[in-house]
N, C-alpha and C. Protein backbone atom coordinates (compact mmCIF):
# COMPACT_ATOMS: atom_id res chain seq x y z
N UNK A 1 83.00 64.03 87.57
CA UNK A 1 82.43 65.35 87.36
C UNK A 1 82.37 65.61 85.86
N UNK A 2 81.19 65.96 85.42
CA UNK A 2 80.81 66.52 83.93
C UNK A 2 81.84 67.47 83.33
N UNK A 3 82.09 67.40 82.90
CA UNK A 3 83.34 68.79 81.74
C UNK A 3 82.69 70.27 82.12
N UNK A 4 81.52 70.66 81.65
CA UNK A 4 80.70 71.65 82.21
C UNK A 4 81.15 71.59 83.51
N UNK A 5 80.55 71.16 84.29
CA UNK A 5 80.91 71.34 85.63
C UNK A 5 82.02 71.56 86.17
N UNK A 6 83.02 70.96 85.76
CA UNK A 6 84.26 71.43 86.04
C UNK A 6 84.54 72.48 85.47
N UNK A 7 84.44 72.55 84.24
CA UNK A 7 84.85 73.91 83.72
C UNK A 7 83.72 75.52 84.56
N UNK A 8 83.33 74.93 84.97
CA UNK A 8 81.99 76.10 85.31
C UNK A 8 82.58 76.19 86.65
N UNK A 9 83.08 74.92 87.57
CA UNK A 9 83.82 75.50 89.12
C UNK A 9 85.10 76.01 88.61
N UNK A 10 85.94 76.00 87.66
CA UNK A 10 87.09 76.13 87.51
C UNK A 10 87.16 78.17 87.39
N UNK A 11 86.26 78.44 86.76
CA UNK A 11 85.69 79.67 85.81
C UNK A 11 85.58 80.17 87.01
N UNK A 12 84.21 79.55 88.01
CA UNK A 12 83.89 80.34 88.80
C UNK A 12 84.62 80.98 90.10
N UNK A 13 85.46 79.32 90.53
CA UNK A 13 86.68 79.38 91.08
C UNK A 13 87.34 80.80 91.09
N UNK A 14 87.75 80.93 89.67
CA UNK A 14 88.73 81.80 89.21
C UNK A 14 88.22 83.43 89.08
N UNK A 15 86.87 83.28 89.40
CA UNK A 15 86.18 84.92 89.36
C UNK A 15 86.34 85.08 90.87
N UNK A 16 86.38 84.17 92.05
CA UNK A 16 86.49 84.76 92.96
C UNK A 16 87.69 84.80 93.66
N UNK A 17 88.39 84.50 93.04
CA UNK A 17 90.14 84.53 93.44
C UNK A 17 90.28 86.08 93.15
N UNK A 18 89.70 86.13 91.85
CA UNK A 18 89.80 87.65 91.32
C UNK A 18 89.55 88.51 92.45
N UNK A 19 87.96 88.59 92.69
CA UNK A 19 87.40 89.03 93.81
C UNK A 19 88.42 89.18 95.18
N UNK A 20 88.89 88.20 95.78
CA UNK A 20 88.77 88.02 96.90
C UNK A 20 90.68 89.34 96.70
N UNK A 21 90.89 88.88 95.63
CA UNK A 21 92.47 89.78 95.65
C UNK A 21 92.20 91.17 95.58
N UNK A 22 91.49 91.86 94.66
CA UNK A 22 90.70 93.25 94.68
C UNK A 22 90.49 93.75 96.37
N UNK A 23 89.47 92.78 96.59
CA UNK A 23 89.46 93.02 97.90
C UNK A 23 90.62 93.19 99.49
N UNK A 24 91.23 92.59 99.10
CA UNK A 24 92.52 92.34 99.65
C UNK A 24 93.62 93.27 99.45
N UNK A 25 93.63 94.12 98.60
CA UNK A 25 94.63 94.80 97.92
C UNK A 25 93.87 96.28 98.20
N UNK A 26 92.39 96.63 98.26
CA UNK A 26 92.25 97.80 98.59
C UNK A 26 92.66 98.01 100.04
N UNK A 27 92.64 97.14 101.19
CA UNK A 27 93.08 97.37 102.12
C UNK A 27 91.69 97.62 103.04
N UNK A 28 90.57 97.66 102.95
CA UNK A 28 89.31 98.00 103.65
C UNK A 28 88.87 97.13 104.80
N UNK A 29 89.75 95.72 104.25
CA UNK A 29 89.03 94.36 105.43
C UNK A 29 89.95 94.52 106.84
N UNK A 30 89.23 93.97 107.66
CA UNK A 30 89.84 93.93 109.18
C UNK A 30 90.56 93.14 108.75
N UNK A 31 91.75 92.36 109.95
CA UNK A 31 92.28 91.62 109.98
C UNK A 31 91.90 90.13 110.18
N UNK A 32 90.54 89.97 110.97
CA UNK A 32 89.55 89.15 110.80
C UNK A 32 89.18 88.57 109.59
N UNK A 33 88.71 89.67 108.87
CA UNK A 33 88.37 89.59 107.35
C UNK A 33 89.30 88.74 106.31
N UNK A 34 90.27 90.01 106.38
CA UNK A 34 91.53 89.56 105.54
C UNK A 34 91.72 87.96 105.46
N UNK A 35 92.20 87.58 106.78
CA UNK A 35 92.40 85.99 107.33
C UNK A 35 91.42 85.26 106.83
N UNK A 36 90.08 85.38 106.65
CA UNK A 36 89.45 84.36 106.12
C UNK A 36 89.18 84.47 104.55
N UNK A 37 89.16 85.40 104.19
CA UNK A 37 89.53 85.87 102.54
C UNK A 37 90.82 85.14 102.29
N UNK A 38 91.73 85.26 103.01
CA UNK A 38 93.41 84.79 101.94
C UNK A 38 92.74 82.79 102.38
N UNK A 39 91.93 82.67 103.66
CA UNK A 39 92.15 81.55 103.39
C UNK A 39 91.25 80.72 102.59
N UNK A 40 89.95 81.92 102.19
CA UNK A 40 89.17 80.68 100.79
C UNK A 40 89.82 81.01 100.05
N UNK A 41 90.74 81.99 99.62
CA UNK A 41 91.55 82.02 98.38
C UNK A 41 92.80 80.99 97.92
N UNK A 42 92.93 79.94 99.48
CA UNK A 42 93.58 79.23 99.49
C UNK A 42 93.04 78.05 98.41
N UNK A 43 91.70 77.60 99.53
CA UNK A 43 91.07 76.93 98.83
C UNK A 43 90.69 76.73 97.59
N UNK A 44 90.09 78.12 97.39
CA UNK A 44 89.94 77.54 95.73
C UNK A 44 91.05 77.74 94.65
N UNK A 45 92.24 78.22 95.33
CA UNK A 45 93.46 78.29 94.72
C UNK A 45 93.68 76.65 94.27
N UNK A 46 93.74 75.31 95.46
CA UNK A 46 93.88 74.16 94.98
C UNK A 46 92.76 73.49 94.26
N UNK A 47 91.28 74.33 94.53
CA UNK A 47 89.95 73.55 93.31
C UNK A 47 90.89 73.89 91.88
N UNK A 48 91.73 75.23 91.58
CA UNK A 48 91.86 75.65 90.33
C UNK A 48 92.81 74.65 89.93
N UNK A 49 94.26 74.15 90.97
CA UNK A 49 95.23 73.67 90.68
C UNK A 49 94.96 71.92 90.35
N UNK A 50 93.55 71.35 91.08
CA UNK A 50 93.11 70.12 90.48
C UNK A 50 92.93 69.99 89.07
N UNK A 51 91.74 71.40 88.86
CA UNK A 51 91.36 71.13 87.20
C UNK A 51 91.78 71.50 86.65
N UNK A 52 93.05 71.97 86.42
CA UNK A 52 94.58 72.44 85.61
C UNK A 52 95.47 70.80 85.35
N UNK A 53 95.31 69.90 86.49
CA UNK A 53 95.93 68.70 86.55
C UNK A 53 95.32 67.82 85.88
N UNK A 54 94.03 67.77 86.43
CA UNK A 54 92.97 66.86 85.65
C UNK A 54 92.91 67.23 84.02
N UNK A 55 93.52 68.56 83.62
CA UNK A 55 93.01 68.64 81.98
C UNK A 55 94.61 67.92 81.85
N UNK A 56 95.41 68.82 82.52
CA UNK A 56 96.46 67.93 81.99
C UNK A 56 96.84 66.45 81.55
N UNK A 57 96.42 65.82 82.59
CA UNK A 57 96.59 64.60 82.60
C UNK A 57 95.41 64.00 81.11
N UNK A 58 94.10 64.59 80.80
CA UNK A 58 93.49 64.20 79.38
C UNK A 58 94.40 64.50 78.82
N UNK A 59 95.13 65.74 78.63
CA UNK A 59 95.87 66.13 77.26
C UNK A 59 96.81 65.27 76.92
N UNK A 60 97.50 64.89 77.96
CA UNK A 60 98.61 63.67 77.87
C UNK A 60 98.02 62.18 77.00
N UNK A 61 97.19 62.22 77.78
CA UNK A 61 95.68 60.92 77.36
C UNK A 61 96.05 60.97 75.86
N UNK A 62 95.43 61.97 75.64
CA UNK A 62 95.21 62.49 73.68
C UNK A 62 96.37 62.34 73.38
N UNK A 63 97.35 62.45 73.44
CA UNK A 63 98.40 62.89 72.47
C UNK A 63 99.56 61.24 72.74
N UNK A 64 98.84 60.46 73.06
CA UNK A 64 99.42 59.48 73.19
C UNK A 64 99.10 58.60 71.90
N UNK A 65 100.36 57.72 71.56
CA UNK A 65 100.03 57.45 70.41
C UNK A 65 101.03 56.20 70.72
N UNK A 66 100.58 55.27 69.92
CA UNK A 66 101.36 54.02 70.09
C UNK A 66 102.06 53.47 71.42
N UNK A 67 101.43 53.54 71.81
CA UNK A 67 101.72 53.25 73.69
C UNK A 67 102.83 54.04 74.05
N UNK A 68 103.17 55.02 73.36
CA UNK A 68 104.41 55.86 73.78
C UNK A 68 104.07 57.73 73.64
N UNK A 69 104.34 58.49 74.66
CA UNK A 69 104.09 59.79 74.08
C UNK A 69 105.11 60.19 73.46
N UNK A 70 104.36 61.15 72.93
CA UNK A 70 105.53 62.03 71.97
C UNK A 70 104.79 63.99 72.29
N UNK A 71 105.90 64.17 72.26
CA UNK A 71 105.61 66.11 72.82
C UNK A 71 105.73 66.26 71.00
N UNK A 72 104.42 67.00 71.14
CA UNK A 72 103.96 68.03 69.67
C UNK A 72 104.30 69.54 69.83
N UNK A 73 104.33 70.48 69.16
CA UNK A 73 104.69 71.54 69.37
C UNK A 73 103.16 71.64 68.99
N UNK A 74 102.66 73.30 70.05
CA UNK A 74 101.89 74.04 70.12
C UNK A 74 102.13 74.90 69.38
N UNK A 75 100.90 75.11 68.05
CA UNK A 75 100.72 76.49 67.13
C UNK A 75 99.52 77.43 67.23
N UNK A 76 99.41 78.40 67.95
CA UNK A 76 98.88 79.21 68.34
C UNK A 76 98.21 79.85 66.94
N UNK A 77 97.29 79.65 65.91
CA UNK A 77 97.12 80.28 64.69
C UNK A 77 96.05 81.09 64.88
């Protein structure tokens, strides 16, 4: 999968998690409803938790250096 693309399901993923909790939290859906709302929220709960893994695992990639990693500290500037 293209970087775009992932990043664009990851994004989009993550706008309807938004969604689907709003919804969920006003209290308006049947119980019907509800049930299939918490369960695509399942779903794309693990699309989000792949491409959280998948960057991880590049970042590790990168920061490898001499066939050995080494942990850098993060500076937020």
């Amino acid at each position: 999968m293209s970087k775009k693309k992932s990043t664009a399901l990851f994004e989009d993923s993550l706008a309807e998690i938004e969604r689907l909790v709003s919804q969920l939290e006003q209290g308006d859906l049947s119980l019907e409803e509800s049930l299939k709302s918490f369960e695509r929220g399942v779903t794309l709960t693990r699309i989000c938790q792949k491409a959280l893994q998948e960057a991880e695992q590049k970042v590790q990639i990168l920061i490898e250096k001499n066939g050995t990693q080494t942990l850098e500290s993060f500076t937020d500037e």
